[in-house]
N, C-alpha and C. Protein backbone atom coordinates (compact mmCIF):
# COMPACT_ATOMS: atom_id res chain seq x y z
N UNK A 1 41.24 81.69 93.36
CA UNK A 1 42.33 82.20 94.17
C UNK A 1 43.48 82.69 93.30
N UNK A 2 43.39 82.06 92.05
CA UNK A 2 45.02 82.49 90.96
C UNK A 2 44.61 83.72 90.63
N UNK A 3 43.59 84.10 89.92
CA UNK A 3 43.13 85.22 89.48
C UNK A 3 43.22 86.51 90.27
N UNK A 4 42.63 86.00 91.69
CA UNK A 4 43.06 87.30 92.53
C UNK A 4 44.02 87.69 93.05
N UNK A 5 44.93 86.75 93.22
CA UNK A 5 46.94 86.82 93.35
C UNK A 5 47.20 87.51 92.17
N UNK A 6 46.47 87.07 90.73
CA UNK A 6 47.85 88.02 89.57
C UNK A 6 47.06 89.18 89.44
N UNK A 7 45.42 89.45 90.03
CA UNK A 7 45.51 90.48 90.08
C UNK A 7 45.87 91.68 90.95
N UNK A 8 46.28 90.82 92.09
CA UNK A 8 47.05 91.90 93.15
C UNK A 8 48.43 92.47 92.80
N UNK A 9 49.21 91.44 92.07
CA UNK A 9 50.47 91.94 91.64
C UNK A 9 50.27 92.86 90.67
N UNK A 10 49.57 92.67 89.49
CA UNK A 10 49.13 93.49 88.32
C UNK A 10 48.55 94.47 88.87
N UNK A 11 47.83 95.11 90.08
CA UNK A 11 47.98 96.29 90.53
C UNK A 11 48.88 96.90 91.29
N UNK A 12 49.90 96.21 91.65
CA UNK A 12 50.98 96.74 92.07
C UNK A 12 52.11 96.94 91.26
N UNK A 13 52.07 96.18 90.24
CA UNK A 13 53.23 96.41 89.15
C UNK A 13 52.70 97.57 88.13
N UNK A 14 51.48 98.24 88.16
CA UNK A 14 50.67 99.41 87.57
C UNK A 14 50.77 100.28 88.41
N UNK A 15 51.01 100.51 90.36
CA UNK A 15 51.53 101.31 90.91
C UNK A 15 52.84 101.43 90.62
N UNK A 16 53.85 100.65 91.33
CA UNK A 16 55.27 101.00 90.95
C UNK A 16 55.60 101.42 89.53
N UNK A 17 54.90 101.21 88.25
CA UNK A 17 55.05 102.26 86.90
C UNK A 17 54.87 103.39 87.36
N UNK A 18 53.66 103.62 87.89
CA UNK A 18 53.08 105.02 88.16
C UNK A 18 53.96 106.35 88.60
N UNK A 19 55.13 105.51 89.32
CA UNK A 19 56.16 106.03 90.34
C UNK A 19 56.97 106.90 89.19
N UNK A 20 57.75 107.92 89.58
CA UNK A 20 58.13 109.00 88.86
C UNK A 20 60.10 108.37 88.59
N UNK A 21 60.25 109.23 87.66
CA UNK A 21 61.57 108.48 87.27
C UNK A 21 63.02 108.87 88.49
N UNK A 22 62.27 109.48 88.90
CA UNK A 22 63.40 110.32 90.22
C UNK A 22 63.04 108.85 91.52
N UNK A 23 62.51 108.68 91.27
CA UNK A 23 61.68 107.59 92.38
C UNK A 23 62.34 106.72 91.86
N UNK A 24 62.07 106.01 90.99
CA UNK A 24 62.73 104.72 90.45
C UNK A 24 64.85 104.42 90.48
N UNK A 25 64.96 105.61 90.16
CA UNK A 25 66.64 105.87 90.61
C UNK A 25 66.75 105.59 91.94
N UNK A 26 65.81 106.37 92.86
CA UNK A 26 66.33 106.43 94.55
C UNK A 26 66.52 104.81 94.75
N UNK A 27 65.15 104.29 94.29
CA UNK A 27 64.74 103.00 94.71
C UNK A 27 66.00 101.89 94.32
N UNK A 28 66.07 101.97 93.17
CA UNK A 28 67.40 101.29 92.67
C UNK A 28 68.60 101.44 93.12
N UNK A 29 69.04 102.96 93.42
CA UNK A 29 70.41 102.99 94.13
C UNK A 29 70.00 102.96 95.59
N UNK A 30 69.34 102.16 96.30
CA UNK A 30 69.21 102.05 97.77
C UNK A 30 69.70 100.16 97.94
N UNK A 31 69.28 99.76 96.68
CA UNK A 31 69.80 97.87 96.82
C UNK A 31 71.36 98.02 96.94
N UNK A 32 72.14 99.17 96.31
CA UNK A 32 73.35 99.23 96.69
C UNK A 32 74.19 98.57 97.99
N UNK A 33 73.10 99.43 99.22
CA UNK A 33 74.09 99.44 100.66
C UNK A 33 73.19 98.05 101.02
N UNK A 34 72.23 97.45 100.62
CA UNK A 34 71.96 96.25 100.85
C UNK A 34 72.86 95.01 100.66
N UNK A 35 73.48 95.53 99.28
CA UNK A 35 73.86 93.92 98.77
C UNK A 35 75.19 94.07 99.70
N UNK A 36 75.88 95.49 100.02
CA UNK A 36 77.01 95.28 100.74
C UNK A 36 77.11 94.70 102.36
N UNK A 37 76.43 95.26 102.86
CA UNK A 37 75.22 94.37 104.11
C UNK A 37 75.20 93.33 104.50
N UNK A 38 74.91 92.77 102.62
CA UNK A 38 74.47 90.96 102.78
C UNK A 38 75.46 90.42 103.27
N UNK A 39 76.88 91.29 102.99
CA UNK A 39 77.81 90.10 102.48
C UNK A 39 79.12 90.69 103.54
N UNK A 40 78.68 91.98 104.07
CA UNK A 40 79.66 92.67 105.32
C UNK A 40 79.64 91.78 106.09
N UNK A 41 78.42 91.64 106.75
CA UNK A 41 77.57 91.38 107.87
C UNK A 41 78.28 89.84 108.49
N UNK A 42 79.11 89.09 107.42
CA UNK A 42 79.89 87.96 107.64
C UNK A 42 81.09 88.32 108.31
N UNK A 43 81.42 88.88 108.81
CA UNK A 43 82.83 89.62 109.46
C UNK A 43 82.34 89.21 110.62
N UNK A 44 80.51 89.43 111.27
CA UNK A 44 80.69 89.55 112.38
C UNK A 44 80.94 88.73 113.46
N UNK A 45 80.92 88.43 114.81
CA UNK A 45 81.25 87.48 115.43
C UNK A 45 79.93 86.88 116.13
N UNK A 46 79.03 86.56 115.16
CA UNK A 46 77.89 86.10 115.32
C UNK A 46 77.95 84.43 114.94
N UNK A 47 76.64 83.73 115.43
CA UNK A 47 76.84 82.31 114.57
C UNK A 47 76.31 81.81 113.33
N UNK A 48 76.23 81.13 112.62
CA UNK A 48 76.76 80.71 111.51
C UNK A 48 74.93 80.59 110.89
N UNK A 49 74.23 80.74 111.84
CA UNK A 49 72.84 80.42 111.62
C UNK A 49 72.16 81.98 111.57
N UNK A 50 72.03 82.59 112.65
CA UNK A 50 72.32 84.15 112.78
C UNK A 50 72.74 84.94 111.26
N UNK A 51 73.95 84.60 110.73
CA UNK A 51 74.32 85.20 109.42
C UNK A 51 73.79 84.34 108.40
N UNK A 52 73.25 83.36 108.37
CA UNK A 52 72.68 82.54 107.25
C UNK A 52 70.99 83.55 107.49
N UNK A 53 70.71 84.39 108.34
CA UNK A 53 69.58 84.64 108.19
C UNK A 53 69.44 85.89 108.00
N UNK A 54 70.48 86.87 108.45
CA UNK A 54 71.07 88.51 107.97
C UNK A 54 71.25 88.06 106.26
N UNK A 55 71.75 87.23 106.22
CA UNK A 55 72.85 87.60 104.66
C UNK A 55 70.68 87.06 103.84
N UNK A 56 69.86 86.45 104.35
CA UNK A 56 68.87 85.92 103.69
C UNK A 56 67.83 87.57 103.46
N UNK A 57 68.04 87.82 104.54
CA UNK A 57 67.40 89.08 104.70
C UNK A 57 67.75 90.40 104.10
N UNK A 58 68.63 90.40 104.09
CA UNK A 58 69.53 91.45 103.52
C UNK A 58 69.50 91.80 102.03
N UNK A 59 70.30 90.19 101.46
CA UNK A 59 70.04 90.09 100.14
C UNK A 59 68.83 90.10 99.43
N UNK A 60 67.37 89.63 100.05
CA UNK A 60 66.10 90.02 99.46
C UNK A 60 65.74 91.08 99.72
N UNK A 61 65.89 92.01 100.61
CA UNK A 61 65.89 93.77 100.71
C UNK A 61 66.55 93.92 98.83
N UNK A 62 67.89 93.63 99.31
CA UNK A 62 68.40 94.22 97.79
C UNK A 62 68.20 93.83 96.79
N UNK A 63 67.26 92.14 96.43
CA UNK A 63 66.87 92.27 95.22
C UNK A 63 65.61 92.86 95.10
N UNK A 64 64.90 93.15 96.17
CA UNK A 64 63.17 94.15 95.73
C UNK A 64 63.72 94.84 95.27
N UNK A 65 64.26 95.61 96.20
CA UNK A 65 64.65 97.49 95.43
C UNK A 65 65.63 97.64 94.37
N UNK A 66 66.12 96.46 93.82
CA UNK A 66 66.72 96.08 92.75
C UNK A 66 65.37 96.14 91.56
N UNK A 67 64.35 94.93 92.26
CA UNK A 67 63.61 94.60 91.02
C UNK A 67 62.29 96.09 90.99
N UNK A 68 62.14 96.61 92.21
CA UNK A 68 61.33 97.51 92.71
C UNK A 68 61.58 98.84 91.48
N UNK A 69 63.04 98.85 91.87
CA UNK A 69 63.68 100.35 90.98
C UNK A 69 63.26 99.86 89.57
N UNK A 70 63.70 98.85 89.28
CA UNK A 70 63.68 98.70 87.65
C UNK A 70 62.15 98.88 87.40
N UNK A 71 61.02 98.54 87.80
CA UNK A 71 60.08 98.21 87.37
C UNK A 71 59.06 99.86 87.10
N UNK A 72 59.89 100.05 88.73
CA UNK A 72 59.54 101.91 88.11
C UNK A 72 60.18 102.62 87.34
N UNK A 73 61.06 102.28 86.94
CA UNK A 73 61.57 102.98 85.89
C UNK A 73 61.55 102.43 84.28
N UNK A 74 61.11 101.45 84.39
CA UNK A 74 60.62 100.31 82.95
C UNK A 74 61.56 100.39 81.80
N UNK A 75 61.76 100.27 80.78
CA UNK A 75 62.41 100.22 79.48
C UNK A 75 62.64 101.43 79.18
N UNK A 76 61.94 102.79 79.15
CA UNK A 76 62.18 103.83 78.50
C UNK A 76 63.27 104.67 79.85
N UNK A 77 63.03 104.46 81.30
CA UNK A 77 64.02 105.11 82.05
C UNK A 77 65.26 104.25 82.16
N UNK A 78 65.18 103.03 81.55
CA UNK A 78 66.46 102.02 81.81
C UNK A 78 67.46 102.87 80.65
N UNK A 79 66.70 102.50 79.61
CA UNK A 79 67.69 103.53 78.52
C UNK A 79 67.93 104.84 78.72
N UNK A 80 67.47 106.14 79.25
CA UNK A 80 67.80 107.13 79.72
C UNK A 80 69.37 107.06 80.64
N UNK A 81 68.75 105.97 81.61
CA UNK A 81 70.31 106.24 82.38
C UNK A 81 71.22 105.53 81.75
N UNK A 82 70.93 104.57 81.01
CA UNK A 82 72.29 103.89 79.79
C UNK A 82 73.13 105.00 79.54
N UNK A 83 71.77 106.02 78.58
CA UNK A 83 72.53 107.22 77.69
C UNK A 83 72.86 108.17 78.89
N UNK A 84 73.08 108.46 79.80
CA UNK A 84 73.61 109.60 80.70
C UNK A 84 74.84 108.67 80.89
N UNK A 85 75.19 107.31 81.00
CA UNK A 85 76.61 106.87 81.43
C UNK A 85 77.19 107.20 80.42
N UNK A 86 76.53 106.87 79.36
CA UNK A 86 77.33 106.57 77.91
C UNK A 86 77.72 107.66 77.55
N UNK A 87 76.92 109.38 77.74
CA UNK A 87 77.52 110.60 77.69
C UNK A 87 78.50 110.81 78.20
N UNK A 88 78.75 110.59 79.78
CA UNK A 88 79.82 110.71 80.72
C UNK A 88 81.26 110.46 80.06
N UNK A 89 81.18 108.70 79.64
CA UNK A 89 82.22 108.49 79.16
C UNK A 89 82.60 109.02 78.22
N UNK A 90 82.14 109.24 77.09
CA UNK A 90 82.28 109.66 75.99
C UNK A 90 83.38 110.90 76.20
N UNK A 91 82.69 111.93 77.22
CA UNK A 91 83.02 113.14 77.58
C UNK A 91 84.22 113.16 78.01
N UNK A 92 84.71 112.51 78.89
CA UNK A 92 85.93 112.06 79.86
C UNK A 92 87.19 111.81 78.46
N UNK A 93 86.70 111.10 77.14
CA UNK A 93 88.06 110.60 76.25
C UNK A 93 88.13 112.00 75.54
């Protein structure tokens, strides 16, 4: 049973590489309006059990597509968008 669990993930962590680097950005900047969500969503005039289960839900939306984005975009697109911030600033002084 272990073997066929890490090999289900290990084909899914060989799809989400597969995913294109434009893909991996969307995916990553979508945990954005999640994590704000998690933590809006406490304003409302709901009960205390209700938002213990939005803010549960919410926040694991935003860490997949947190961990989702990164994984498609792996080490070589993580550093790409490093160096596009790091241009920006540079540019701006």
């Amino acid at each position: 049973m272990t073997d066929a669990i890490k090999n289900f993930w290990h084909k899914i962590k060989n799809w989400l590489q597969s995913l294109s680097f434009r893909t991996g950005v969307i995916v990553l900047a979508c945990c954005i309006p999640f994590y704000i969500l998690s933590f809006a969503q406490m304003l409302l005039p709901i009960s205390a059990t209700a938002k213990g289960v939005l803010w549960a839900v919410l926040f694991g939306l935003a860490k997949t597509c947190q961990y989702g984005g990164l994984t498609i975009l792996g080490v070589e697109g993580y550093k790409r968008i490093k160096n596009k911030f790091k241009r920006k600033k540079g540019e701006q002084l």
